[in-house]
C-alpha atoms as a PDB file:
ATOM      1  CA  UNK A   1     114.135 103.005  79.859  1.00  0.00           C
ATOM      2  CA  UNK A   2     115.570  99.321  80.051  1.00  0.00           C
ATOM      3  CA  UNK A   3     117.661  98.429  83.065  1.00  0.00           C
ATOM      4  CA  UNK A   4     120.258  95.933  81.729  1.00  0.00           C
ATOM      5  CA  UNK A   5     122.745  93.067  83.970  1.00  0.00           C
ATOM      6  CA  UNK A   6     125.319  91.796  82.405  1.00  0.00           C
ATOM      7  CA  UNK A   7     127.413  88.313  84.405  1.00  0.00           C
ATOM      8  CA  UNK A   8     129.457  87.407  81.955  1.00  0.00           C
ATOM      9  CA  UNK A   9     131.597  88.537  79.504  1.00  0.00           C
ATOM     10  CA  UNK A  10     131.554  92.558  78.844  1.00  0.00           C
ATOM     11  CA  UNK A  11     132.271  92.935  74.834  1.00  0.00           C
ATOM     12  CA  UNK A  12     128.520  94.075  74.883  1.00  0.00           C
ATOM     13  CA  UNK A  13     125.943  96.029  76.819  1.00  0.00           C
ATOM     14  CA  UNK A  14     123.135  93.534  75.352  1.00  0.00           C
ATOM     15  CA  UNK A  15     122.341  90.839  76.945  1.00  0.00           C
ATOM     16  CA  UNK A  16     121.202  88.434  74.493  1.00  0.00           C
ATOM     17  CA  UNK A  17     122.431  85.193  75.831  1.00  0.00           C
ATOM     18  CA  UNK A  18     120.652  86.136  79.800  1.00  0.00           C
ATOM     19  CA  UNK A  19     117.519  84.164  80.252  1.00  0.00           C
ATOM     20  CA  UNK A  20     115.185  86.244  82.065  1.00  0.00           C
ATOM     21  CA  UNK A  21     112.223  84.325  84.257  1.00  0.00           C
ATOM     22  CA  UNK A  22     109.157  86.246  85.608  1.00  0.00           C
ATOM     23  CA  UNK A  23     107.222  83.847  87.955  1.00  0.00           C
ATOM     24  CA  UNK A  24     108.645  81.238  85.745  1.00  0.00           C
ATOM     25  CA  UNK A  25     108.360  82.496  82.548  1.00  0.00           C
ATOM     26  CA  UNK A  26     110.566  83.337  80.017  1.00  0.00           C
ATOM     27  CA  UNK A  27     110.853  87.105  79.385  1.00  0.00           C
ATOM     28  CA  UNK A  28     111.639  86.890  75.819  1.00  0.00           C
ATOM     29  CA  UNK A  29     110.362  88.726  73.085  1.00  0.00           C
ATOM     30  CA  UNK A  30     109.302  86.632  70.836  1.00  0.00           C
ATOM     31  CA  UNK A  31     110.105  88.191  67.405  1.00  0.00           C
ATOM     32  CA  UNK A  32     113.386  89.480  68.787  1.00  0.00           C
ATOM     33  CA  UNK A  33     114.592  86.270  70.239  1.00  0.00           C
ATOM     34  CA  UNK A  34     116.730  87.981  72.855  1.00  0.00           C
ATOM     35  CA  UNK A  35     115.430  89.556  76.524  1.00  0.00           C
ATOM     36  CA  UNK A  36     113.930  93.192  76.165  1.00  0.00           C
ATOM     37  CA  UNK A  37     114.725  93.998  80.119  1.00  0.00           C
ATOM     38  CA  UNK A  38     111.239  95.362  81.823  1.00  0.00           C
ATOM     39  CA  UNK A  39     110.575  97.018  79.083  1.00  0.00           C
ATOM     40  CA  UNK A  40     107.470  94.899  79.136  1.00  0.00           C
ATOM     41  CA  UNK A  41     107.832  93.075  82.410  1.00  0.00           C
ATOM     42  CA  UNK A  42     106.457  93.288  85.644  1.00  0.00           C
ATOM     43  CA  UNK A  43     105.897  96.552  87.699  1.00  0.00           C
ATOM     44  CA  UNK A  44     108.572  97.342  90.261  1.00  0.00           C
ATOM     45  CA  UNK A  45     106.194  98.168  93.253  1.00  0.00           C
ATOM     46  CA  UNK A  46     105.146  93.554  92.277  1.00  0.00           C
ATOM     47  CA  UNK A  47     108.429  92.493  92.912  1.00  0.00           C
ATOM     48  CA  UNK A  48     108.991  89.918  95.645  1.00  0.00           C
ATOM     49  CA  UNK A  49     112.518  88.850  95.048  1.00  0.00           C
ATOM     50  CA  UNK A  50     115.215  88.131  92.583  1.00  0.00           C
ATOM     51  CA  UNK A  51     117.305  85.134  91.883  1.00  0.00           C
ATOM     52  CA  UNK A  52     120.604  85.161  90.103  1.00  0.00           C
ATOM     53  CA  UNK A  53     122.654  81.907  88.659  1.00  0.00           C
ATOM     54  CA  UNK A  54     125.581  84.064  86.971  1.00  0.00           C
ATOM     55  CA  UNK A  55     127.581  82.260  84.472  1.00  0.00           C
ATOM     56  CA  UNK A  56     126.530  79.007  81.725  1.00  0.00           C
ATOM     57  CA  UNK A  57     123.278  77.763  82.918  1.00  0.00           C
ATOM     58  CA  UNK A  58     122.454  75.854  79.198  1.00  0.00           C
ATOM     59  CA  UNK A  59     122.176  72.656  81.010  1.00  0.00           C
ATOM     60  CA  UNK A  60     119.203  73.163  83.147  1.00  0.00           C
ATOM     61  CA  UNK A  61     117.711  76.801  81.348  1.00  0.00           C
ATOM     62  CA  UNK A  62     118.491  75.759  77.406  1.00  0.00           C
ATOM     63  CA  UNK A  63     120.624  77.313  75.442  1.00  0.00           C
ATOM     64  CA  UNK A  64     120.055  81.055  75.489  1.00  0.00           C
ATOM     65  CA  UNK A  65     120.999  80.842  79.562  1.00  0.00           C
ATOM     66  CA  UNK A  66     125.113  80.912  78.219  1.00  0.00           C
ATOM     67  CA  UNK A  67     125.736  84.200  79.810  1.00  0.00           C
ATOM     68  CA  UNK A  68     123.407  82.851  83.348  1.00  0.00           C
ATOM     69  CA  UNK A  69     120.073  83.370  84.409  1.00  0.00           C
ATOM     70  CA  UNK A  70     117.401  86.095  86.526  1.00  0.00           C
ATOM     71  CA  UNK A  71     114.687  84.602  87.544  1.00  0.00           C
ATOM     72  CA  UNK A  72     111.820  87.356  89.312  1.00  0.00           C
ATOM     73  CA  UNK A  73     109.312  86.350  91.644  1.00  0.00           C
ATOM     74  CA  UNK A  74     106.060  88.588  91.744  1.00  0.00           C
ATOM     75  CA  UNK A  75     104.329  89.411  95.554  1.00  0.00           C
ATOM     76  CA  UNK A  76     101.072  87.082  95.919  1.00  0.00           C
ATOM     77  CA  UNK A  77      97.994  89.004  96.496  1.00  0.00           C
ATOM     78  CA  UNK A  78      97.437  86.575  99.534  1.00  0.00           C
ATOM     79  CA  UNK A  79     100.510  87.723 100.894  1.00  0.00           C
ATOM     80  CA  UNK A  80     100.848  91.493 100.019  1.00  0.00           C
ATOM     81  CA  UNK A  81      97.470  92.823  99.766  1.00  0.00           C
ATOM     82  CA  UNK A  82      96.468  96.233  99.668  1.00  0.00           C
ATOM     83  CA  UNK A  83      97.697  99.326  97.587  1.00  0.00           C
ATOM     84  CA  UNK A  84     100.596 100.753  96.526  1.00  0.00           C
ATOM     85  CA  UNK A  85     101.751 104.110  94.681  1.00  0.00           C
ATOM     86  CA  UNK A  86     105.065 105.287  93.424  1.00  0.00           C
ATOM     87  CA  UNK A  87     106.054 108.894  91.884  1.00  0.00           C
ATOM     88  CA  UNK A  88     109.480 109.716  90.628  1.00  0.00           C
ATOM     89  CA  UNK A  89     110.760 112.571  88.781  1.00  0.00           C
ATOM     90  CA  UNK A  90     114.771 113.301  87.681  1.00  0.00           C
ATOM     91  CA  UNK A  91     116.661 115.001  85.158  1.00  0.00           C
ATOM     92  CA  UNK A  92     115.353 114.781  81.460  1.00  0.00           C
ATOM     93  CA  UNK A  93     112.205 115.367  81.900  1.00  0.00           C
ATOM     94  CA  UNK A  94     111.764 112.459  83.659  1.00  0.00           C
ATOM     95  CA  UNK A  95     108.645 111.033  85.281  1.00  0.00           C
ATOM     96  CA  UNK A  96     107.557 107.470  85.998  1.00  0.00           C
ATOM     97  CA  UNK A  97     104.368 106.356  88.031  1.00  0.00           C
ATOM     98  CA  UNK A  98     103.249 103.307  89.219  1.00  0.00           C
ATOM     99  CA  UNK A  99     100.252 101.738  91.152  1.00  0.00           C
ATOM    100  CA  UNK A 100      99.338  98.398  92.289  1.00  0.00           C
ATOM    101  CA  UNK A 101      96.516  97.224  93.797  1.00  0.00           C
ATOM    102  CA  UNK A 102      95.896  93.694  95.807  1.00  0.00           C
ATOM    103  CA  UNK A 103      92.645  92.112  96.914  1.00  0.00           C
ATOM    104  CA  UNK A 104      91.964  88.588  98.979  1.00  0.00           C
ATOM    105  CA  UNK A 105      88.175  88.088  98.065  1.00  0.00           C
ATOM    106  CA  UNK A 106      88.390  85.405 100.185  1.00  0.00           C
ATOM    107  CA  UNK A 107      90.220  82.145 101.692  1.00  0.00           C
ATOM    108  CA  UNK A 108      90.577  80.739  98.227  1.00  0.00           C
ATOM    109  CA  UNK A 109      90.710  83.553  95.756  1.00  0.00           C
ATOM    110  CA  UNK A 110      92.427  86.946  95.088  1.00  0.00           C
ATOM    111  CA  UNK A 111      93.641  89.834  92.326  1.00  0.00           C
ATOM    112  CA  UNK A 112      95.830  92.052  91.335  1.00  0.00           C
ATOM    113  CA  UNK A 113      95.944  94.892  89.310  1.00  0.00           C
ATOM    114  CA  UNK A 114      99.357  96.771  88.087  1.00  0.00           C
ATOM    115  CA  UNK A 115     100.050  99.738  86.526  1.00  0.00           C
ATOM    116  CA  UNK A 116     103.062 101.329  85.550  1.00  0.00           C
ATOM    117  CA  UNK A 117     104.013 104.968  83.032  1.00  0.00           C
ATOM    118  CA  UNK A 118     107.611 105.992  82.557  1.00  0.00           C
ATOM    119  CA  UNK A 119     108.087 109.113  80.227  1.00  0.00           C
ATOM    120  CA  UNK A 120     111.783 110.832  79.512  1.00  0.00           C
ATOM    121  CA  UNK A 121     113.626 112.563  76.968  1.00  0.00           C
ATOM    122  CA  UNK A 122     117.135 110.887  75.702  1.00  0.00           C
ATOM    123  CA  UNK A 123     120.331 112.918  75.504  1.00  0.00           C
ATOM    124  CA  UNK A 124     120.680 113.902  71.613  1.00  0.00           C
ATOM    125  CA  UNK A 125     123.687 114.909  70.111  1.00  0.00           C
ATOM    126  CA  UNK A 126     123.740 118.558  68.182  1.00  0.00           C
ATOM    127  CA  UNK A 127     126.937 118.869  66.826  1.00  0.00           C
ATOM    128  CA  UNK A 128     127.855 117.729  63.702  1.00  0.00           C
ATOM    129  CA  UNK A 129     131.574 118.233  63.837  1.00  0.00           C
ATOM    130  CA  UNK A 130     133.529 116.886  66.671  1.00  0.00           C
ATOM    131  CA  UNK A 131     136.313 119.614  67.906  1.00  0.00           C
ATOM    132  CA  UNK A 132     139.200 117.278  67.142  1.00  0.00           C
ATOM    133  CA  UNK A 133     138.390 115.927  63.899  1.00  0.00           C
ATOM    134  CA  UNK A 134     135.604 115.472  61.312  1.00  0.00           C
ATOM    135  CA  UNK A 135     132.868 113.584  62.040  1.00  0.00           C
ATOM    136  CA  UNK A 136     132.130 111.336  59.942  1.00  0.00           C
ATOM    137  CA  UNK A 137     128.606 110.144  61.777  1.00  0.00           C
ATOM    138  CA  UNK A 138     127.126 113.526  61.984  1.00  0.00           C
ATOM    139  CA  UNK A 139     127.640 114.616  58.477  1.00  0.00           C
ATOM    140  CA  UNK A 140     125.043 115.361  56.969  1.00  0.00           C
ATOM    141  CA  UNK A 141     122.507 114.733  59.446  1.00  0.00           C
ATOM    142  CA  UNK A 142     121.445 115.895  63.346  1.00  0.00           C
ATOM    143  CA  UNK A 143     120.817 112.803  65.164  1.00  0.00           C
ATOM    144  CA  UNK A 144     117.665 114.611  66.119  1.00  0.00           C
ATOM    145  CA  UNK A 145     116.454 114.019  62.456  1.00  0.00           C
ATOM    146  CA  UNK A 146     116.750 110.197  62.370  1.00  0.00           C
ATOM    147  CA  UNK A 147     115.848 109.421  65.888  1.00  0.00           C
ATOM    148  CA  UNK A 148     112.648 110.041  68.401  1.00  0.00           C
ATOM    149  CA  UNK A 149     114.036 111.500  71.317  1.00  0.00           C
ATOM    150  CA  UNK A 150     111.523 110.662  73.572  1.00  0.00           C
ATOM    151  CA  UNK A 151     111.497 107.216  75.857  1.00  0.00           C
ATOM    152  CA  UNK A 152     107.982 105.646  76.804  1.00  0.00           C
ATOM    153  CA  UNK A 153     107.092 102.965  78.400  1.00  0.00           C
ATOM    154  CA  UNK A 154     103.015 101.650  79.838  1.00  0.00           C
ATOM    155  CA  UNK A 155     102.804  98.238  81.044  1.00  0.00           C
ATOM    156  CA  UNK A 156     100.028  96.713  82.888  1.00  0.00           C
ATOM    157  CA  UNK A 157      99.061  93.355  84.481  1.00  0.00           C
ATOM    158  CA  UNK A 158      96.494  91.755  85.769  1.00  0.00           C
ATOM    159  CA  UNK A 159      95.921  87.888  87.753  1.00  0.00           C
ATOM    160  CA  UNK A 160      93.752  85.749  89.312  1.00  0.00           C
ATOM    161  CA  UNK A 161      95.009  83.762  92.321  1.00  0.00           C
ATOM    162  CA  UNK A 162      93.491  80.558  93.547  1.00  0.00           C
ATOM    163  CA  UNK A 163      94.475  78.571  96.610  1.00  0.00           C
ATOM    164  CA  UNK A 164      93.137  75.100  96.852  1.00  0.00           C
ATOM    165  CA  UNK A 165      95.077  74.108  99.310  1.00  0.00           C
ATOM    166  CA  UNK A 166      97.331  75.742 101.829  1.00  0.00           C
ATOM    167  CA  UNK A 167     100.600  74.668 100.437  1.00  0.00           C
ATOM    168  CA  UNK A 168      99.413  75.306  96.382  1.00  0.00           C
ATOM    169  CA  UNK A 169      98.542  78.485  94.774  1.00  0.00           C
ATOM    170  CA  UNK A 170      97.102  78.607  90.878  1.00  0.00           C
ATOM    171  CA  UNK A 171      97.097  81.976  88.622  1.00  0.00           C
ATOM    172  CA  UNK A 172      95.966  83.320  85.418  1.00  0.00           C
ATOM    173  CA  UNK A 173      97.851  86.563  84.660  1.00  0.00           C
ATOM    174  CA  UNK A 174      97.568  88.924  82.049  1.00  0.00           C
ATOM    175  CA  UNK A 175     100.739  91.465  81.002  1.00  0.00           C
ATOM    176  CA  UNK A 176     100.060  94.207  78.161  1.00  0.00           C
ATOM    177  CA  UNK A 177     103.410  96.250  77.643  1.00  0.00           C
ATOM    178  CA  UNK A 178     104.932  98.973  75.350  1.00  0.00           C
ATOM    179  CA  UNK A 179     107.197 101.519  74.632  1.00  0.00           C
ATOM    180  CA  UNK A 180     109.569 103.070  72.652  1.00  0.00           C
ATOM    181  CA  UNK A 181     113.226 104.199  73.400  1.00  0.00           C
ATOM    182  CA  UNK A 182     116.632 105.064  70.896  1.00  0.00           C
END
């Protein structure tokens, strides 16, 4: 459910210290303090491009940007409009959709709409003794009782594009995402 790069330094599959930029800005959970991937960022099916400064960037993106820095440009309405749809299936029951749709109203102002759903079922572990030795981390309990196997994830977004003159565009966007995952 959350797609993960790691640039520097590989004592952790985390990326805490990776500041994460969508159309300039930060994609950090607030309460957690740290990236949470796309989790709740933008639709696939929006994405223009993708930047990457690997290594310390704390002098021009702050101090979280230690381990580097992804910055994600969205597709502009004016330039991409129309719809989209994508449906994919694979193993563990799983099944993501997404849909975007782009309108120019006219020469000065346009929308977009996106949608995304991404449902699957996370490997769980049955056994409570290993066939080597004891253990000790499945005594006592399946990880099936303390854990929700199941991986979900809805975001959507919405924006309002504005071009008063050729060279400057203006937005308002909207982003609603959540999910749940081990």
């Amino acid at each position: 459910g959350m797609k993960t790069i790691n640039m520097r330094g590989f004592n952790s599959t985390s990326p805490d210290r990776v500041v994460q930029f969508i159309d300039g800005m930060d994609n950090q959970a607030p309460a957690l303090n740290f990236p949470v991937s796309n989790l709740v960022g933008m639709s696939e099916l929006d994405l223009e491009g993708v930047e990457v400064i690997y290594g310390a960037a704390s002098a021009l993106y702050g101090a979280n940007a230690f381990n580097g820095v992804i910055s994600m440009k969205s597709k502009s309405p004016f330039e991409f409009p129309g719809g989209s749809v994508r449906l994919v299936a694979g193993e563990r029951d799983y099944k993501q959709g997404m849909a975007r749709w782009a309108q120019v109203v006219n020469n000065d102002f346009a929308y977009k709409i996106n949608l995304s759903y991404m449902k699957a079922s996370e490997w769980v572990s049955h056994n409570r003794y290993s066939t080597l030795q004891l253990d000790a981390a499945n005594l006592g309990y399946d990880e099936a009782d303390l854990t929700e196997p199941d991986a979900k994830n809805f975001k959507m977004s919405g924006s309002v594009h504005y071009r008063p003159t050729e060279n400057l565009e203006v937005s308002y966007q909207a982003n609603y995402g959540t999910g749940s995952t081990v």
